[in-house]
Protein backbone atom coordinates (compact mmCIF):
# COMPACT_ATOMS: atom_id res chain seq x y z
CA UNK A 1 -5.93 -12.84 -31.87
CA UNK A 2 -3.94 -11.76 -28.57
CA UNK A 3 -1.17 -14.57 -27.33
CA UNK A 4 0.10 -14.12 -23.93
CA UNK A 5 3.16 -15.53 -22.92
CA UNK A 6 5.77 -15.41 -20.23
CA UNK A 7 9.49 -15.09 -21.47
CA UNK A 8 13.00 -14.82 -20.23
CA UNK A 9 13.88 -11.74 -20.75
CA UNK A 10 15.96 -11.48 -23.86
CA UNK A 11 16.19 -15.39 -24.28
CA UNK A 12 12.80 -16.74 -25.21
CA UNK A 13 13.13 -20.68 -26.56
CA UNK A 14 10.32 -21.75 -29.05
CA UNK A 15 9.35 -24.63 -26.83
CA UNK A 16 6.61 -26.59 -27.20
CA UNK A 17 3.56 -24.06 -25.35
CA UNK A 18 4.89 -21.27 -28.06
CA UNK A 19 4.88 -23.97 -30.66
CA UNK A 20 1.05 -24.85 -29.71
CA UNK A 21 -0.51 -21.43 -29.79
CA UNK A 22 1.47 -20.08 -33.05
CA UNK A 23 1.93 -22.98 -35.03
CA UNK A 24 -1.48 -24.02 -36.16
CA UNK A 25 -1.34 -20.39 -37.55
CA UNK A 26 1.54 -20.83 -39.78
CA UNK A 27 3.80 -18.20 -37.76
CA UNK A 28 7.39 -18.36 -38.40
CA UNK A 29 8.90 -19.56 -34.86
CA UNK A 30 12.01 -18.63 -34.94
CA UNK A 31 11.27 -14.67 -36.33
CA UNK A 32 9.06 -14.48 -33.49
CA UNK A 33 11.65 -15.53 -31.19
CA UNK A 34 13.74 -13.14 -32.61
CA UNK A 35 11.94 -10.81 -32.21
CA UNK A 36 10.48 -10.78 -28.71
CA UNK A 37 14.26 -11.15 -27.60
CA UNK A 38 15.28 -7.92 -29.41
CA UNK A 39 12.72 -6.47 -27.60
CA UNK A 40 12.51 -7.74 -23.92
CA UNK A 41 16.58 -7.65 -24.07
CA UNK A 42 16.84 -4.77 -21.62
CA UNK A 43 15.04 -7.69 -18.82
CA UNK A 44 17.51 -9.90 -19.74
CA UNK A 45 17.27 -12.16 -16.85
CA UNK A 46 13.88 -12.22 -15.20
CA UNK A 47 10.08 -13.06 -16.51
CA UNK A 48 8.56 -10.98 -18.77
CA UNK A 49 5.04 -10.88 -20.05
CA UNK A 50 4.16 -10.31 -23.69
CA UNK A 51 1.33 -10.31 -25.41
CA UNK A 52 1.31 -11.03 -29.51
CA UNK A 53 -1.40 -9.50 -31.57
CA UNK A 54 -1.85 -12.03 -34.19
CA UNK A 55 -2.99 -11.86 -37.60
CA UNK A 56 -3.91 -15.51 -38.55
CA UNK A 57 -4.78 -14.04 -42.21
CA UNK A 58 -1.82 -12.66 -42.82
CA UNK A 59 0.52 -13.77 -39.89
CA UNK A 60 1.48 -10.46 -39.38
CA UNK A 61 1.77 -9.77 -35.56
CA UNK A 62 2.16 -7.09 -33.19
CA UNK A 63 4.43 -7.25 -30.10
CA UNK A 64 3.46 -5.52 -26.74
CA UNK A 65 5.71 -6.49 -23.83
CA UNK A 66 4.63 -5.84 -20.52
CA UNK A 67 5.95 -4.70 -17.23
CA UNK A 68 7.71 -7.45 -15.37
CA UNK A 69 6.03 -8.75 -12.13
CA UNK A 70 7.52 -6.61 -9.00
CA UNK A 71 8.85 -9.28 -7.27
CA UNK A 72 11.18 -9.91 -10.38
CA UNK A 73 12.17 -6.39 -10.94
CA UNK A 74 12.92 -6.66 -6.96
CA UNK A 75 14.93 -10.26 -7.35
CA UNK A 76 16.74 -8.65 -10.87
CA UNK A 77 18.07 -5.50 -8.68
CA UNK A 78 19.23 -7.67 -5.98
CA UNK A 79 20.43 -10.44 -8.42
CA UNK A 80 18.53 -13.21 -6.74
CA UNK A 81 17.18 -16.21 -8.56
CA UNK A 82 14.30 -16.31 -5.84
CA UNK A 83 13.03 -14.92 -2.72
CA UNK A 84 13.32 -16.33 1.34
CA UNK A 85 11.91 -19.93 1.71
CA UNK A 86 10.90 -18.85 5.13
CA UNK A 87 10.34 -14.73 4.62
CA UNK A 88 9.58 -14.11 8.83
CA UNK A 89 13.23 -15.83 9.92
CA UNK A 90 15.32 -15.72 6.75
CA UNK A 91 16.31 -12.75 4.71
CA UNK A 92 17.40 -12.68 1.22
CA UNK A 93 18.64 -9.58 0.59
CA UNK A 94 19.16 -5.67 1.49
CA UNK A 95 18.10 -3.13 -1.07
CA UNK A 96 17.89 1.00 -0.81
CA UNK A 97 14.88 2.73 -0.55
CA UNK A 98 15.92 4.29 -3.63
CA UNK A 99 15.76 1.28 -5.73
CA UNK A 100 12.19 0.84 -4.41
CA UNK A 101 11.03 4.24 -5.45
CA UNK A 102 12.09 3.43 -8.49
CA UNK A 103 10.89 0.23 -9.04
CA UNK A 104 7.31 2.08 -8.03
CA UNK A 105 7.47 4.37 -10.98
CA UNK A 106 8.38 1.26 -13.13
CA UNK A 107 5.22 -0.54 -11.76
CA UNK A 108 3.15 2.14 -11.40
CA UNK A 109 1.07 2.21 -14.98
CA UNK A 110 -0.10 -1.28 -14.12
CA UNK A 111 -0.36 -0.69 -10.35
CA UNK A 112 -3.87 0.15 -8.20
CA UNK A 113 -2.18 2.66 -7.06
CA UNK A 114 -3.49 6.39 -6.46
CA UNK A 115 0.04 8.03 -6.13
CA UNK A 116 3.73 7.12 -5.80
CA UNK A 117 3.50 6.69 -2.17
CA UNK A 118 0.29 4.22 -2.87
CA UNK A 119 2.64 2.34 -5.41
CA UNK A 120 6.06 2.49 -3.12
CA UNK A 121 3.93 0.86 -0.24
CA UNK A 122 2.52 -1.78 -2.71
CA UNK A 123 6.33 -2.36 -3.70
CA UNK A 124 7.47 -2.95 0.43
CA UNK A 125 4.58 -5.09 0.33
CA UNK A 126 6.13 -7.62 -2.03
CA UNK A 127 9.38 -6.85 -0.30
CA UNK A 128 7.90 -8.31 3.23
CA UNK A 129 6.51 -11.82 0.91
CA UNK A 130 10.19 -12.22 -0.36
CA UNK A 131 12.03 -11.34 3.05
CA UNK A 132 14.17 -8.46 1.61
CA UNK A 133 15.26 -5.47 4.08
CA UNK A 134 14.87 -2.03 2.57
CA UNK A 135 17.89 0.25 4.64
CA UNK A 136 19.05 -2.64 7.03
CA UNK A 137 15.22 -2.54 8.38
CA UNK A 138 12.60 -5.12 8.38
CA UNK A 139 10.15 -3.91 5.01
CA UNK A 140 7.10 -3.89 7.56
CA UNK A 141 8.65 -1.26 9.37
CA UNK A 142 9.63 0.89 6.11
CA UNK A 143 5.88 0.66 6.11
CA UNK A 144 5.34 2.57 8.96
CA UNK A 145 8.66 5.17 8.06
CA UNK A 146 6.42 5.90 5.27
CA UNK A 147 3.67 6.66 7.17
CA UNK A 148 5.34 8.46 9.33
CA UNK A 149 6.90 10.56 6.88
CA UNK A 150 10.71 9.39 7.09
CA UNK A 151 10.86 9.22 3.67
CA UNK A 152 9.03 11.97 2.42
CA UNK A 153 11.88 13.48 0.50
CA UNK A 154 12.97 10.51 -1.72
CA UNK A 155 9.39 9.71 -2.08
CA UNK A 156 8.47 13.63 -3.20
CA UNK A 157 11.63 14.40 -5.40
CA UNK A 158 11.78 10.83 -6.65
CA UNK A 159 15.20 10.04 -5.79
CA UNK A 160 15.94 6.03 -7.45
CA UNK A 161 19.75 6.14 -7.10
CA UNK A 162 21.19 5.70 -4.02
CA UNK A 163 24.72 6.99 -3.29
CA UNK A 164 27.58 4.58 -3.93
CA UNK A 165 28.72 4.74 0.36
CA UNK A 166 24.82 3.92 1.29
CA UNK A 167 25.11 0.64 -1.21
CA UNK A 168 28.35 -0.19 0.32
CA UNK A 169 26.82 -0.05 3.98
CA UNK A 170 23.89 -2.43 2.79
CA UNK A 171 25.57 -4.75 1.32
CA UNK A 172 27.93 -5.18 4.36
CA UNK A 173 25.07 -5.02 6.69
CA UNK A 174 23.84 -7.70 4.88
CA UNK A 175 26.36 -9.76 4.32
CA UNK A 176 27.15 -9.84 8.20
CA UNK A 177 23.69 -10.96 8.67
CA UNK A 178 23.85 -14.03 6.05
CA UNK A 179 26.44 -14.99 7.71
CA UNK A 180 24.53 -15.13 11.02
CA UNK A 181 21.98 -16.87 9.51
CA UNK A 182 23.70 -19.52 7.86
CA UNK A 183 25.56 -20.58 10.95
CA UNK A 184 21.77 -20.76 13.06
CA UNK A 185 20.12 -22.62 9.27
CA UNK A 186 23.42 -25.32 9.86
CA UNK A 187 22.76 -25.93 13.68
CA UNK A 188 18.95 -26.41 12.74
CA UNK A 189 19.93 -28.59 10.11
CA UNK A 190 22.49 -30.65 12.27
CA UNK A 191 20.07 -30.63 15.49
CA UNK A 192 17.18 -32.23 13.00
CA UNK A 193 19.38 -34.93 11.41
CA UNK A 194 20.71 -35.78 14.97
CA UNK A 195 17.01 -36.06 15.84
CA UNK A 196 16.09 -37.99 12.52
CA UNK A 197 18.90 -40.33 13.57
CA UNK A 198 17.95 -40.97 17.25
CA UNK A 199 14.60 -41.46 15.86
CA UNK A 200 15.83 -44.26 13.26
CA UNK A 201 18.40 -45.65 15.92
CA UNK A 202 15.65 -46.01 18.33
CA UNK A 203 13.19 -47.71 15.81
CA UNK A 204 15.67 -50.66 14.99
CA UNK A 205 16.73 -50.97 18.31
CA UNK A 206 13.19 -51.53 19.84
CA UNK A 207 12.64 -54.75 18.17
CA UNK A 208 15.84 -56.32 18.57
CA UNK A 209 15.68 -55.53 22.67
CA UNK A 210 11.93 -56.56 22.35
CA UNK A 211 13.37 -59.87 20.97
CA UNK A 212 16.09 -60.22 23.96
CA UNK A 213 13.36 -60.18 26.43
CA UNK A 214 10.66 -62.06 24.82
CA UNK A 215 13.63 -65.23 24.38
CA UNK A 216 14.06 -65.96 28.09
CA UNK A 217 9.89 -65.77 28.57
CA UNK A 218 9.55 -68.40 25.54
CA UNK A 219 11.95 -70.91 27.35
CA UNK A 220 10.61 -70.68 30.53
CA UNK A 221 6.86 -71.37 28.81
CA UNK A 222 8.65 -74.14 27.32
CA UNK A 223 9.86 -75.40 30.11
CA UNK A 224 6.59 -75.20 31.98
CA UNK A 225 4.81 -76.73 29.43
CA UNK A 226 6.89 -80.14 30.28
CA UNK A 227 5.24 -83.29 30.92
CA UNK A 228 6.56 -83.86 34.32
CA UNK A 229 8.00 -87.09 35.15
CA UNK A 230 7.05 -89.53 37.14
CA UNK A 231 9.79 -90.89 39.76
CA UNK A 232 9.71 -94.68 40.36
């Protein structure tokens, strides 16, 4: 019987989904636990799929962990907890080139992907959904780099390390821009709850001014409405 799960790398918890699919079996939680931690320790940190290949005669089991989705092995190397809320106006991060070559050979097995430079591409692909640069450039371009052959060399000789100065650059390159963007996200912010409050302000002061002008109009109906009086 294959069980598929999703861990944390290195820190699975026997929770209550775990509990469900091996305990009607009579499998040992906590030696499971143990042991898919010893061996998804080296993703400690990100999502990991594993599959256990039960024996429900003799419990024995079998543990196959999978690679991790891309977008976590991209999130891990940037140590983010998640990508851009808004990928087309906000970036999250600024990784080498390198680091996606080699996150392409990591993928590849599991990837539909013909060649390395089928499985890089696949790899910028996920980098456009999260908004993450690759070399201070927007991923979609990369894209068209690789067509254009820009990166033929890393891509050819396989080059995942990327030289201490060119790490340096990105990460002040990006670090200039998050501060950029911060600034604009808090003038957004302030502009809409300025808005939100003019909105509010003017909804409690319509009724009240509605009120002012309907009082006079009620006591001059009043008024009219008078028996007159008859002078002797």
């Amino acid at each position: 019987m294959i069980v598929k799960l999703i861990v944390d790398g290195g820190d699975m918890k026997a929770g209550p989904a775990v509990a469900q699919q091996l305990g009607p079996m009579g499998i040992n939680l906590g030696k499971v636990t143990a042991d898919v931690n010893k061996e998804t320790a080296g993703f400690k940190g990100i999502k990991v799929p594993v599959e256990l290949d039960v024996d429900p005669k003799t419990k024995a089991y079998k543990i196959k962990v999978l690679s991790p989705p891309t977008s976590e092995l991209i999130k891990k190397e940037l140590g983010l907890e998640k990508g851009s809320g808004d990928a087309g106006a906000v970036k999250a991060g600024n990784i080498a080139f390198e680091k996606i070559v080699s996150i392409a050979k990591t993928k590849m097995p599991g990837l539909l992907a013909r060649d390395l430079r089928s499985a890089v591409k696949l790899v910028v692909g996920t980098c456009v959904s999260l908004g993450i640069l690759i070399d201070n450039k927007l991923a979609k371009d990369i894209e068209k780099d690789i067509d254009a052959g820009v990166y033929d060399n890393e891509i050819k000789n396989e080059i995942t390390e990327a030289t201490a100065e060119k790490e340096k650059k990105l990460k002040e390159y990006y670090e200039d821009l998050k501060s950029v963007q911060d600034k604009k996200q808090k003038a957004i912010a302030e502009a809409k709850a300025a808005e939100e409050a003019a909105k509010a302000a003017a909804a409690t002061a319509a009724p009240a001014a509605a009120a002012a002008t309907a009082a006079p109009a009620a006591a001059a109906k009043k008024e009219e409405a008078k028996p007159a009086v008859k002078k002797k």
